[in-house]
N, C-alpha and C. Protein backbone atom coordinates (compact mmCIF):
# COMPACT_ATOMS: atom_id res chain seq x y z
N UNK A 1 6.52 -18.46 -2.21
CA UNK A 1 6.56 -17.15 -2.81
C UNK A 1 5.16 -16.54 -2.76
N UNK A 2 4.94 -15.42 -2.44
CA UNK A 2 3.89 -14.52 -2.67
C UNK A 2 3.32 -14.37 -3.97
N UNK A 3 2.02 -14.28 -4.04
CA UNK A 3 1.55 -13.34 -5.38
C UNK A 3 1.47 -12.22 -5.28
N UNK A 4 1.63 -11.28 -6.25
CA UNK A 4 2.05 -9.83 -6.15
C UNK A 4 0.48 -9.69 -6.21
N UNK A 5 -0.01 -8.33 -5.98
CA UNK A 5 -1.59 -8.08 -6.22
C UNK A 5 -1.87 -7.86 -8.08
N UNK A 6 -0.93 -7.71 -8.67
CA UNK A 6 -1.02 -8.11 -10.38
C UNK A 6 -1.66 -9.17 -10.47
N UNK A 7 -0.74 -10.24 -9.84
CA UNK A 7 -1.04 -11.64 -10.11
C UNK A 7 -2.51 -12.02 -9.73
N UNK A 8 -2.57 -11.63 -8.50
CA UNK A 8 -3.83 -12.49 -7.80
C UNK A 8 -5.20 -11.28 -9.00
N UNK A 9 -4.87 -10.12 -9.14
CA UNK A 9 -5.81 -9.58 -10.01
C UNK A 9 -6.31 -10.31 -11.42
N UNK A 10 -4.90 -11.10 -11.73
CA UNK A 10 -5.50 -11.75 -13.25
C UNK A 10 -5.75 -12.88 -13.07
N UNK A 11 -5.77 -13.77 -11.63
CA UNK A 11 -6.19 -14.62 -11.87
C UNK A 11 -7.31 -15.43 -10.81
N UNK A 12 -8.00 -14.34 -10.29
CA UNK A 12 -9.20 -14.26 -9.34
C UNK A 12 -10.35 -14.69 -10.56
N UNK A 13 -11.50 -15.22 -9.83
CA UNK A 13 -12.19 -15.82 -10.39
C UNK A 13 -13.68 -14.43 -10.40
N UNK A 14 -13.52 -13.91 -12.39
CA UNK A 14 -14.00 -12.76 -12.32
C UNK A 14 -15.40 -13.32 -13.08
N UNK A 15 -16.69 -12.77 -12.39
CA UNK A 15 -17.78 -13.23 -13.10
C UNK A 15 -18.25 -11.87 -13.60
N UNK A 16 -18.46 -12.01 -15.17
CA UNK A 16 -18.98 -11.34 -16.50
C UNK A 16 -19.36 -11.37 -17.56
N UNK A 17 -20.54 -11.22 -17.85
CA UNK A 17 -21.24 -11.68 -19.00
C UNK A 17 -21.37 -10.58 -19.75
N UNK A 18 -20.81 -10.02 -20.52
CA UNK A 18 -20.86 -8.94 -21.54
C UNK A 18 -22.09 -8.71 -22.32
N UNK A 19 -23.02 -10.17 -22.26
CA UNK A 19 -24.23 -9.93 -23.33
C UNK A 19 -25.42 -10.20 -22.25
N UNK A 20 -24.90 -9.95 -20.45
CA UNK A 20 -26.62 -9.99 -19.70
C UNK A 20 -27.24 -8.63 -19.85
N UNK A 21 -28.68 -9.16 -19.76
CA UNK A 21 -29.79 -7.81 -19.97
C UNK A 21 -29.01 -6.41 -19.15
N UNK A 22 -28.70 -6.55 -18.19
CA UNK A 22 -28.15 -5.05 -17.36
C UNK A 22 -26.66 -4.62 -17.69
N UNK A 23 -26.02 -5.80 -17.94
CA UNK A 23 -24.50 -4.81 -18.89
C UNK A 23 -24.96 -4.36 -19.99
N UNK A 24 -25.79 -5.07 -21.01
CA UNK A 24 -26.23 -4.76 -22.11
C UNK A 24 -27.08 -2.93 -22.66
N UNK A 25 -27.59 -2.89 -21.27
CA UNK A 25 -28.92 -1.61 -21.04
C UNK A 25 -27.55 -0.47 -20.67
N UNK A 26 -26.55 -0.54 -19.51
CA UNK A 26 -25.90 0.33 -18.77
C UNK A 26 -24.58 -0.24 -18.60
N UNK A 27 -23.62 -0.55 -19.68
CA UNK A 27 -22.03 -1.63 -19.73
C UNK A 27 -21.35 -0.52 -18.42
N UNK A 28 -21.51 0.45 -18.55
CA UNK A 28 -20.50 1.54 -17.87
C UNK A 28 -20.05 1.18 -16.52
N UNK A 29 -21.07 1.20 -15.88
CA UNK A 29 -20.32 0.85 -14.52
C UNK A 29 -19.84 -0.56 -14.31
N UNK A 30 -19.81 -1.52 -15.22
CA UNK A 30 -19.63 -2.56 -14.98
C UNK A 30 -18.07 -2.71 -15.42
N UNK A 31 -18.18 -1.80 -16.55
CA UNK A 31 -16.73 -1.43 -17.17
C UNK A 31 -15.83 -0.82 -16.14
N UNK A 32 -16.44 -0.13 -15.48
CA UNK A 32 -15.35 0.65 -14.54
C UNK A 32 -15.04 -0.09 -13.27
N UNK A 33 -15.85 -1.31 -12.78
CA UNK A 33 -15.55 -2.12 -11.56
C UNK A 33 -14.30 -2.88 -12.11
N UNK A 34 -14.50 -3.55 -13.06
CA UNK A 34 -13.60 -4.32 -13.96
C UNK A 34 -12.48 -3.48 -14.14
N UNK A 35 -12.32 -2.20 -14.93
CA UNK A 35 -10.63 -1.58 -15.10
C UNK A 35 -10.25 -1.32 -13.51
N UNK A 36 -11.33 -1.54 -12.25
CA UNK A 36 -10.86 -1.22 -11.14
C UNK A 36 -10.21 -2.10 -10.06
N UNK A 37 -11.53 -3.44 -10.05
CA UNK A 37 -10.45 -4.69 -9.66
C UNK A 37 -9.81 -5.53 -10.60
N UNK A 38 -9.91 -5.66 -11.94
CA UNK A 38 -9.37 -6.70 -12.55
C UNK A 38 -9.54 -5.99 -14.09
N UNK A 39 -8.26 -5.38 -14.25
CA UNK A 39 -7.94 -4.59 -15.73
C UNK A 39 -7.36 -5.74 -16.46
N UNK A 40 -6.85 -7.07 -15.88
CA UNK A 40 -6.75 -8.39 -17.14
C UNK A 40 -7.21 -9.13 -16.43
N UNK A 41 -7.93 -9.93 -17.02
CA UNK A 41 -8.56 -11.46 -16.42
C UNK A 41 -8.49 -12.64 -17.78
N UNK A 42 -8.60 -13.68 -17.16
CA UNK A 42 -9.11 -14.94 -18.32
C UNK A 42 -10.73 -14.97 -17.94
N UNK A 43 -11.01 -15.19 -18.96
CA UNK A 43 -12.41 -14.83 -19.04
C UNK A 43 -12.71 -16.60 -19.52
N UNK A 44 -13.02 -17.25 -18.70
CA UNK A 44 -13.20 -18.89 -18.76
C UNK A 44 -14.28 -19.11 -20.33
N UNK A 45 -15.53 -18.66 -20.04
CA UNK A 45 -16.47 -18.73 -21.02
C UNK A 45 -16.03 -18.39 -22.50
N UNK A 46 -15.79 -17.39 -22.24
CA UNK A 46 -15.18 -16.75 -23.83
C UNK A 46 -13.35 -17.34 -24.43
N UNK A 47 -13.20 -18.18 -23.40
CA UNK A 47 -12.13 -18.57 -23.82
C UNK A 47 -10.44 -17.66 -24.26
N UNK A 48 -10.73 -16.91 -23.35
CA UNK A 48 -9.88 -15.50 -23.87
C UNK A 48 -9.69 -14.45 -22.73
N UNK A 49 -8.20 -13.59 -22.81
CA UNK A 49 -8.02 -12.76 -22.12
C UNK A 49 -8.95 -11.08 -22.32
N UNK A 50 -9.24 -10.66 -21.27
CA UNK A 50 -9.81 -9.88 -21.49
C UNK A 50 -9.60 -8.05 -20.61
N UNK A 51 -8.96 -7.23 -21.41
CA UNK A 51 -8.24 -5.97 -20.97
C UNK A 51 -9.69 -4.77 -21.03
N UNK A 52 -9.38 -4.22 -19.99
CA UNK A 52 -10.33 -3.22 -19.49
C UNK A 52 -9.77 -1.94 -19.50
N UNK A 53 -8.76 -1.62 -19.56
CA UNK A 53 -7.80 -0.54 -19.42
C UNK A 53 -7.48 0.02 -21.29
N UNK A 54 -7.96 1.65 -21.40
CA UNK A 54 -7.97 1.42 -22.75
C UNK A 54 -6.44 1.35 -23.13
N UNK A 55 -5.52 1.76 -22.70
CA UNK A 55 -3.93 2.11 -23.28
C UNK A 55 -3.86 0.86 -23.22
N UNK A 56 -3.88 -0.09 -22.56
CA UNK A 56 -3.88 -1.59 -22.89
C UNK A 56 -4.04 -1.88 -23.80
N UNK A 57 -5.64 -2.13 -24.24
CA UNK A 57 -6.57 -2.41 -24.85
C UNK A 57 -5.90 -2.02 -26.17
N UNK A 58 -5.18 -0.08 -26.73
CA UNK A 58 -4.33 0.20 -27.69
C UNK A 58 -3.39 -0.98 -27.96
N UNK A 59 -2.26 -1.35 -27.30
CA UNK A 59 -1.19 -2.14 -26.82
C UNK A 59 -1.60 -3.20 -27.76
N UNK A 60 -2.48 -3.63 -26.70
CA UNK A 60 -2.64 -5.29 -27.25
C UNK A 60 -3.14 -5.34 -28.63
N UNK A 61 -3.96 -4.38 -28.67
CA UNK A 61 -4.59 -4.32 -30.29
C UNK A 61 -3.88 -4.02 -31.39
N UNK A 62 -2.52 -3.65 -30.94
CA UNK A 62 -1.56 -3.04 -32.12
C UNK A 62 -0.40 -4.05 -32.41
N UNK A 63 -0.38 -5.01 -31.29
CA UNK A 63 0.89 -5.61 -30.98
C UNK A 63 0.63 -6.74 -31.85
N UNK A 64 0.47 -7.23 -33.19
CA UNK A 64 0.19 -8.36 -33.71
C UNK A 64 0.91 -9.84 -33.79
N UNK A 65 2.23 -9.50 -33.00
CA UNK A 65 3.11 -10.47 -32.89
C UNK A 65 3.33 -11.34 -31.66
N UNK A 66 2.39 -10.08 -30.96
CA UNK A 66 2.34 -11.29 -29.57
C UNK A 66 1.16 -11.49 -29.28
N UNK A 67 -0.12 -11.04 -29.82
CA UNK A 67 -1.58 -11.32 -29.87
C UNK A 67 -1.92 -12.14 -30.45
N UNK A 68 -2.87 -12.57 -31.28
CA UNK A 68 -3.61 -13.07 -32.11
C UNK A 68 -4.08 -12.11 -33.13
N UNK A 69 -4.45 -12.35 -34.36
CA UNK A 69 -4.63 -11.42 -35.11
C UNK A 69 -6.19 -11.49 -35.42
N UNK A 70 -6.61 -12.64 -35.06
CA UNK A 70 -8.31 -12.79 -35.42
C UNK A 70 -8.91 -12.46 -34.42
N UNK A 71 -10.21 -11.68 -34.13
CA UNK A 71 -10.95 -11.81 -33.45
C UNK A 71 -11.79 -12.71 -32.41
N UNK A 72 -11.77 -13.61 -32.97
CA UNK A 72 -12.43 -14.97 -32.07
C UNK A 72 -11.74 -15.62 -32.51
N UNK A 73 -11.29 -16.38 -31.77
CA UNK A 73 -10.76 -18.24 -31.92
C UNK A 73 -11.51 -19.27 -31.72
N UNK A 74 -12.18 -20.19 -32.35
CA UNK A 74 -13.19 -20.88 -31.86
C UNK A 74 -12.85 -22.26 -32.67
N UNK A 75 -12.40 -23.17 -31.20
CA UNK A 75 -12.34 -24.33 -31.06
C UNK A 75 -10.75 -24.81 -32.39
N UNK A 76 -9.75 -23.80 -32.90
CA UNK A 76 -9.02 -24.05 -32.51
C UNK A 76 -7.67 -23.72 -32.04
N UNK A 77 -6.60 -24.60 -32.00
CA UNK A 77 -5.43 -23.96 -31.36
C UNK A 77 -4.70 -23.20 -31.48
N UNK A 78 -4.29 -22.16 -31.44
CA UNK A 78 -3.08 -21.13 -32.14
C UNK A 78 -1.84 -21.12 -31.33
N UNK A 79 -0.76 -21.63 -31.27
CA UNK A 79 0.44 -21.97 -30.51
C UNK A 79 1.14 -20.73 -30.26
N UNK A 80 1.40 -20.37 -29.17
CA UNK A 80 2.03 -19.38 -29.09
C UNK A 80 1.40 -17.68 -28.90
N UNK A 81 -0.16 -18.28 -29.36
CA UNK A 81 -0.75 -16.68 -29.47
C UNK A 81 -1.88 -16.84 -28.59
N UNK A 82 -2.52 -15.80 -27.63
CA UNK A 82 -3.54 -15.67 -27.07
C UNK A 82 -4.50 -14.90 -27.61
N UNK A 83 -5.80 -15.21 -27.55
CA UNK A 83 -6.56 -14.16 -28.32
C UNK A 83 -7.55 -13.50 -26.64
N UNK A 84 -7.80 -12.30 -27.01
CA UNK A 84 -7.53 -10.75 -26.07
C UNK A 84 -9.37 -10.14 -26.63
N UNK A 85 -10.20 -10.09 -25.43
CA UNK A 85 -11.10 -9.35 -25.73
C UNK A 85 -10.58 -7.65 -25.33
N UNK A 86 -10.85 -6.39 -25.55
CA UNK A 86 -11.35 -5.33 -24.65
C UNK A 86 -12.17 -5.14 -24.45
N UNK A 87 -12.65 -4.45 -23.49
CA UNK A 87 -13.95 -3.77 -22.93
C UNK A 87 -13.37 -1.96 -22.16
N UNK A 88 -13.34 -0.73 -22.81
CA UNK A 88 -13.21 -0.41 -22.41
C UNK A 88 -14.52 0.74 -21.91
């Protein structure tokens, strides 16, 4: 079976550091490469999905039943729920 270009978009290996010196000074264009090739990714480091697209970003942030409701998850498990950065 094929991957659709959705697929291979969320799960290409996306490098981003939200807190290096040059996203930090100018996030913008970095924001807009990201809602351009890869509007969801797993974001390995941060442990978490991460939406670039703001109507998404609405979505996921409103949807508390299929999100996570905390902000960070750190170190442990929540069954059933993913926890979701945005960046828009």
């Amino acid at each position: 079976m094929e991957r659709s270009e959705e697929q291979e978009l969320m799960t290409s290996r996306i490098q981003f550091d939200p807190l290096e010196p040059a996203t930090l000074a100018d996030p913008y264009p970095v924001y807009a490469e990201l809602r351009e090739k890869s509007p969801v990714f797993w974001h390995e480091e941060m442990q978490s999905w991460t939406v670039t697209r703001y109507r998404k970003c609405l979505r996921v942030l409103r949807d508390h039943e299929r999100f996570a409701q905390v902000w960070r998850r750190v170190g442990r498990s929540e069954p059933f729920r993913v926890t979701v950065g945005c960046f828009v």
